[in-house]
PDB file of N, CA and C in Angstrom:
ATOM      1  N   UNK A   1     118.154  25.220  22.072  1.00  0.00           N
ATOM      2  CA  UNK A   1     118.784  24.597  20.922  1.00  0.00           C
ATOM      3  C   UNK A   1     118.377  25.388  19.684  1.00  0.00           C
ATOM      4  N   UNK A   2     119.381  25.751  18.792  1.00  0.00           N
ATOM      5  CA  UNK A   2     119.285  26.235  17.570  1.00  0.00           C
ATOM      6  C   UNK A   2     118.176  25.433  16.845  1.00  0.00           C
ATOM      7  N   UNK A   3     117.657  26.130  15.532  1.00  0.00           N
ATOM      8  CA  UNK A   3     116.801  25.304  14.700  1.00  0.00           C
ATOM      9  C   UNK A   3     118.111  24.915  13.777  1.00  0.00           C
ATOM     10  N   UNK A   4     119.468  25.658  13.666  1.00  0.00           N
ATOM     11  CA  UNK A   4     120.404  24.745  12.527  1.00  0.00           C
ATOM     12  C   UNK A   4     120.780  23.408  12.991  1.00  0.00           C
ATOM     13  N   UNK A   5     120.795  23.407  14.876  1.00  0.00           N
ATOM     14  CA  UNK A   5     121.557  22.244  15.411  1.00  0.00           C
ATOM     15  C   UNK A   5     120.409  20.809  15.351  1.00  0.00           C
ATOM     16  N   UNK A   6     119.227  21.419  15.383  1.00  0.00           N
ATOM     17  CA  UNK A   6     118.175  20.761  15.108  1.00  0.00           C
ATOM     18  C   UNK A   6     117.850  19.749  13.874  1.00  0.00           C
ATOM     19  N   UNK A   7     118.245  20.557  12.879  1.00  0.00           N
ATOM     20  CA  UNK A   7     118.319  20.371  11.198  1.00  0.00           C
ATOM     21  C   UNK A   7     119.494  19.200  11.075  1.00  0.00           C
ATOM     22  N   UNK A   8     120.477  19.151  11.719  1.00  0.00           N
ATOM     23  CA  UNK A   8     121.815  18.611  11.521  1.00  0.00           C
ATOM     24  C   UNK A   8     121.156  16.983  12.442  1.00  0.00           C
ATOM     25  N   UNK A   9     120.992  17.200  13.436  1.00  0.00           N
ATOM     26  CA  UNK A   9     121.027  16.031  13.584  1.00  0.00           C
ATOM     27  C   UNK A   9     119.511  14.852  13.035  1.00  0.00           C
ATOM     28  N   UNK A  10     118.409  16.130  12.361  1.00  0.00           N
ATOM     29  CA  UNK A  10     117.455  15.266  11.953  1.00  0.00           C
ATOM     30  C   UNK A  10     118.039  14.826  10.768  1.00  0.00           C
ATOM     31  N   UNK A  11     119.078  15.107   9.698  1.00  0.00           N
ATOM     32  CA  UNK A  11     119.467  15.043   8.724  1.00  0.00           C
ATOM     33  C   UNK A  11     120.719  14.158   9.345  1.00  0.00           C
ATOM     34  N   UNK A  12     121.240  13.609  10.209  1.00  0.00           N
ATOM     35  CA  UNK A  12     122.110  12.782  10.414  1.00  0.00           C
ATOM     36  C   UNK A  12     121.457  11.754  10.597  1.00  0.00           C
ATOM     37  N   UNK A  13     120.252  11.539  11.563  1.00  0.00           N
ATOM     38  CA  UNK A  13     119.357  10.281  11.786  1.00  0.00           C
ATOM     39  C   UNK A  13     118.917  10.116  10.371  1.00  0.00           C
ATOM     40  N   UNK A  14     118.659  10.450   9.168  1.00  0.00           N
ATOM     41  CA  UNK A  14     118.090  10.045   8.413  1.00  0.00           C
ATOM     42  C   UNK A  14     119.096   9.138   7.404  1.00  0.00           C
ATOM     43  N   UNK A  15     121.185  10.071   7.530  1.00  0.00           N
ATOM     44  CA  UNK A  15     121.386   9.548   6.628  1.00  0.00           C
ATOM     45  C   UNK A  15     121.520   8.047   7.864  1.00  0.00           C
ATOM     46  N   UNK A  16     121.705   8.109   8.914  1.00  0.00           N
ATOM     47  CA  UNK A  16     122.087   6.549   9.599  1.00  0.00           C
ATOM     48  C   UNK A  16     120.636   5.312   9.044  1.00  0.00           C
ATOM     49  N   UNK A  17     119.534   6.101   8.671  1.00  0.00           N
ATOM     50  CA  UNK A  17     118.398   5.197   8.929  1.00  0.00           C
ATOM     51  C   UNK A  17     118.666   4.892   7.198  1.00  0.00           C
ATOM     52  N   UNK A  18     118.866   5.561   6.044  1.00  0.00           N
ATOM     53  CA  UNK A  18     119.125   5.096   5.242  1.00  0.00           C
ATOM     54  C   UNK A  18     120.178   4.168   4.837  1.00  0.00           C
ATOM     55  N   UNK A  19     121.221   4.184   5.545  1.00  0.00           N
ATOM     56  CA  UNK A  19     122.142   3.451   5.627  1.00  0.00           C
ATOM     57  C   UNK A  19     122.063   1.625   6.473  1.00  0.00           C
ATOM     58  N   UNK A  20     121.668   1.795   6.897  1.00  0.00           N
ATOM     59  CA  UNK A  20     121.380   0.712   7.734  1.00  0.00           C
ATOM     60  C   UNK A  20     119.840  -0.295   6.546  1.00  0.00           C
ATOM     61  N   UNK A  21     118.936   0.670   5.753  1.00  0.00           N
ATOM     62  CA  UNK A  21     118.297   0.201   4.638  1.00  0.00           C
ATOM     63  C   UNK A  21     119.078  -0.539   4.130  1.00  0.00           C
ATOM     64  N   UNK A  22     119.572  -0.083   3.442  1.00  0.00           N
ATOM     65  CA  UNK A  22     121.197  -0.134   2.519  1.00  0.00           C
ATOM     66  C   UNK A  22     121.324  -1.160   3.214  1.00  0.00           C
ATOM     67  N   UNK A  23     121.890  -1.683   4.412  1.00  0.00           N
ATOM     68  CA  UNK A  23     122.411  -2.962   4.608  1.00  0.00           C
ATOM     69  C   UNK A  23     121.616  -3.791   4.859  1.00  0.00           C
ATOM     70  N   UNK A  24     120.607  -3.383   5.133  1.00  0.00           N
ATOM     71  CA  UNK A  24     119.583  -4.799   5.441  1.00  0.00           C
ATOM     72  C   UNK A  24     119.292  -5.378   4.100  1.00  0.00           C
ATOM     73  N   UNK A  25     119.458  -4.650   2.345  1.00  0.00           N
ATOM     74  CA  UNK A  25     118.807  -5.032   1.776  1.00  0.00           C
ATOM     75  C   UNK A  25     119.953  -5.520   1.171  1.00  0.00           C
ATOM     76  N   UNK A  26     121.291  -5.181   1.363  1.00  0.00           N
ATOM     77  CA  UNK A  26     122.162  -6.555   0.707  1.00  0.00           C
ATOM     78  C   UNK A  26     122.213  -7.556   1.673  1.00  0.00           C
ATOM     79  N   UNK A  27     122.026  -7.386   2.917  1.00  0.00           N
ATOM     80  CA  UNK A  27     122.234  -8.986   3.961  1.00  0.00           C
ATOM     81  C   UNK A  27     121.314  -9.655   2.845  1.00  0.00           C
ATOM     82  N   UNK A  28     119.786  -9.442   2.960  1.00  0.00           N
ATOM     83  CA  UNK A  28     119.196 -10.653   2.402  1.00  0.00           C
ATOM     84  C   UNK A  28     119.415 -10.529   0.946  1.00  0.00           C
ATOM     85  N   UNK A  29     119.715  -9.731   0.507  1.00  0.00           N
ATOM     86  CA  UNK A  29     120.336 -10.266  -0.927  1.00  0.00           C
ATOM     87  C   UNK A  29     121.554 -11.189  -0.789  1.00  0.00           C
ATOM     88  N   UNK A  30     122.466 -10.782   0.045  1.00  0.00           N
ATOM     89  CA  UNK A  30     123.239 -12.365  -0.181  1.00  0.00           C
ATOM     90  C   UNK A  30     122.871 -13.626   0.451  1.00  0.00           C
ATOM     91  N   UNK A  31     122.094 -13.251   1.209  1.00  0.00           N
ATOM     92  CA  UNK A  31     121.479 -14.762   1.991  1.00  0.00           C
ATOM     93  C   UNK A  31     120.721 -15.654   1.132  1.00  0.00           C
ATOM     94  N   UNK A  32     120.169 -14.421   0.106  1.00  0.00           N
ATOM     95  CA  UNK A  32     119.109 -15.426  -1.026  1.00  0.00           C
ATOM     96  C   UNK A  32     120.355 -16.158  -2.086  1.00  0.00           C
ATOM     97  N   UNK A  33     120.904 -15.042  -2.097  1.00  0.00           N
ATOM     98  CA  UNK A  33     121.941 -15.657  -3.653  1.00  0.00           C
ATOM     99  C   UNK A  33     122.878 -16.684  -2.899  1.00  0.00           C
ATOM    100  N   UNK A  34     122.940 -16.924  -1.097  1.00  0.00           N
ATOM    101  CA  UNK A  34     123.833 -18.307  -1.055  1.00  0.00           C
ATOM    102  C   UNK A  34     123.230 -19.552  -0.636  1.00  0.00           C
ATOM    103  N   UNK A  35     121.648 -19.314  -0.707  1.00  0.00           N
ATOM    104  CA  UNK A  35     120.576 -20.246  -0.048  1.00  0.00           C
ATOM    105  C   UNK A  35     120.687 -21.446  -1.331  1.00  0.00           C
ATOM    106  N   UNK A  36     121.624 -22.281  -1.775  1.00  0.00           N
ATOM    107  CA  UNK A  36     122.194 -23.169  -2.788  1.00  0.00           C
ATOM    108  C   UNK A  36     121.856 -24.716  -1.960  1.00  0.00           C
ATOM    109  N   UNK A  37     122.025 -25.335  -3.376  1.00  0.00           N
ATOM    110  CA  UNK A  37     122.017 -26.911  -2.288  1.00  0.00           C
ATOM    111  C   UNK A  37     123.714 -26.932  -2.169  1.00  0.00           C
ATOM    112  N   UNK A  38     123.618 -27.496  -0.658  1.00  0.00           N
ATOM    113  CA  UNK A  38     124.656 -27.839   0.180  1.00  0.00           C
ATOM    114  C   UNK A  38     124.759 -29.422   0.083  1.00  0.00           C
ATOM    115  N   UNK A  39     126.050 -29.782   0.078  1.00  0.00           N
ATOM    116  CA  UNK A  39     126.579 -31.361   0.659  1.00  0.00           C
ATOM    117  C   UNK A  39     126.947 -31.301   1.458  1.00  0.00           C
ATOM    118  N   UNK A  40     126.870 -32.323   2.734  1.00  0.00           N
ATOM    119  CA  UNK A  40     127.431 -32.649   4.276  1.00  0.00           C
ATOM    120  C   UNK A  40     128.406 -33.861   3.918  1.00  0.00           C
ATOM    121  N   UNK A  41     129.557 -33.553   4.654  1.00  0.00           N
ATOM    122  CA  UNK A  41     130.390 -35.204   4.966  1.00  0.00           C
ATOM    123  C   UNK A  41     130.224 -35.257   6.044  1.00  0.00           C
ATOM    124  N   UNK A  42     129.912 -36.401   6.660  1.00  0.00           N
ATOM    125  CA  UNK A  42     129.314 -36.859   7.898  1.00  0.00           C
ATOM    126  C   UNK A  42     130.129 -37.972   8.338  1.00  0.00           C
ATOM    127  N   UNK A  43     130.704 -38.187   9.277  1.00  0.00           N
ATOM    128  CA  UNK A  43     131.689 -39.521   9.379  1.00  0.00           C
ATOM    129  C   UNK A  43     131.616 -39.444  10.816  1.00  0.00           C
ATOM    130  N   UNK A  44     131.169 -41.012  11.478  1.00  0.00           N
ATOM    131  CA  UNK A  44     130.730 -41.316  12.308  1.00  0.00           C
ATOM    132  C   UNK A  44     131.394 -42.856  12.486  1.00  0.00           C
ATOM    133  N   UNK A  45     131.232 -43.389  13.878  1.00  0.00           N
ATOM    134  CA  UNK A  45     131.871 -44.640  14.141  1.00  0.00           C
ATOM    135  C   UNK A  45     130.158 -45.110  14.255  1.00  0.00           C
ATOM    136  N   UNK A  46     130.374 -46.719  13.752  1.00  0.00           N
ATOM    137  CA  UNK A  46     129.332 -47.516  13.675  1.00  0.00           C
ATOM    138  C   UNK A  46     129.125 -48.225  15.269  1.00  0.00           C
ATOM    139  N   UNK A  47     130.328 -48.211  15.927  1.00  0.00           N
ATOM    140  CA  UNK A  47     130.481 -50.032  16.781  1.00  0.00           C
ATOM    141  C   UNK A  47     131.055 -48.878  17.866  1.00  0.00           C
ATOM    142  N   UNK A  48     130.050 -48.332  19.101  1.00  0.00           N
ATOM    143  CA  UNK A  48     130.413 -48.372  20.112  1.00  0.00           C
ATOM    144  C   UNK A  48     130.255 -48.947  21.127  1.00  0.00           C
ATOM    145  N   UNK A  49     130.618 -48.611  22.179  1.00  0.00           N
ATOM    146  CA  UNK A  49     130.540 -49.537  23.570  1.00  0.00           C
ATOM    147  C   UNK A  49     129.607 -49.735  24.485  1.00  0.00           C
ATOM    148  N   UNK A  50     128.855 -48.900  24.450  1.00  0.00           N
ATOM    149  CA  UNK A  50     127.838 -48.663  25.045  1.00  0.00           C
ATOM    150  C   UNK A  50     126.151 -48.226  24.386  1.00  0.00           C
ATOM    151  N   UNK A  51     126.120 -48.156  23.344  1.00  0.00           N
ATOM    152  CA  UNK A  51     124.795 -48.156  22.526  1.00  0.00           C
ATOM    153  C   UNK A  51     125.057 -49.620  21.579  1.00  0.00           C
ATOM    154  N   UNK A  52     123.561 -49.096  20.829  1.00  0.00           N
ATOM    155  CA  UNK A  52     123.487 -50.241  19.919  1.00  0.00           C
ATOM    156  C   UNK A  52     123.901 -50.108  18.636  1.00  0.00           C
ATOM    157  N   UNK A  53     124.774 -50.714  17.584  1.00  0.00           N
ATOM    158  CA  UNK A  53     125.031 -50.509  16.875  1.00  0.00           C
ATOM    159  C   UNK A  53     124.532 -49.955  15.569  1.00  0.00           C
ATOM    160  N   UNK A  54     124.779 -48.723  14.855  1.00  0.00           N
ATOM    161  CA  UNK A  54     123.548 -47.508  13.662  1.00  0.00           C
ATOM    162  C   UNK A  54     124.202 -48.915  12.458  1.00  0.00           C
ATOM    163  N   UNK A  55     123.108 -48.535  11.966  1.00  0.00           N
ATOM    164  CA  UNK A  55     122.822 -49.249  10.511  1.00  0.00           C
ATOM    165  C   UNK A  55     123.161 -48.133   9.459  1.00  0.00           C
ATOM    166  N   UNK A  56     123.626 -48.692   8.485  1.00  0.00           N
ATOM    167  CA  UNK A  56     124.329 -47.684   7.550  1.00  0.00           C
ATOM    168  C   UNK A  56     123.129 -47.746   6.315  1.00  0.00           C
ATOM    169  N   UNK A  57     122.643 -46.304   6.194  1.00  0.00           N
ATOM    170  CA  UNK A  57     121.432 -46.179   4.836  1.00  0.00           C
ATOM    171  C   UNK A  57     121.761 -46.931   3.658  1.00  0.00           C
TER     172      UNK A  57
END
């Protein structure tokens, strides 16, 4: 193996390893900027047939 063919692909692994930086550090940048308070709608039957009936908070 050449030392140019050598050069090329240590300089390709580096730009992939920088790149993949690059994305790891916006994933958790948007994970932080959507970590917000959330509301749930929750809708459930009270009166079934076979358990005991939930009490409403």
């Amino acid at each position: 193996m050449s030392r140019v063919g050598f050069d090329r692909i240590g300089h390709c692994g580096g730009l992939v390893g920088a790149i993949a930086l690059v994305a790891l550090a916006l994933l958790l940048t948007l994970s932080a900027a959507s970590a917000e308070r959330r509301v749930a709608l929750v809708l459930g039957n009270s009166q079934y047939e076979h358990a005991p009936a939930l009490t409403n908070p």
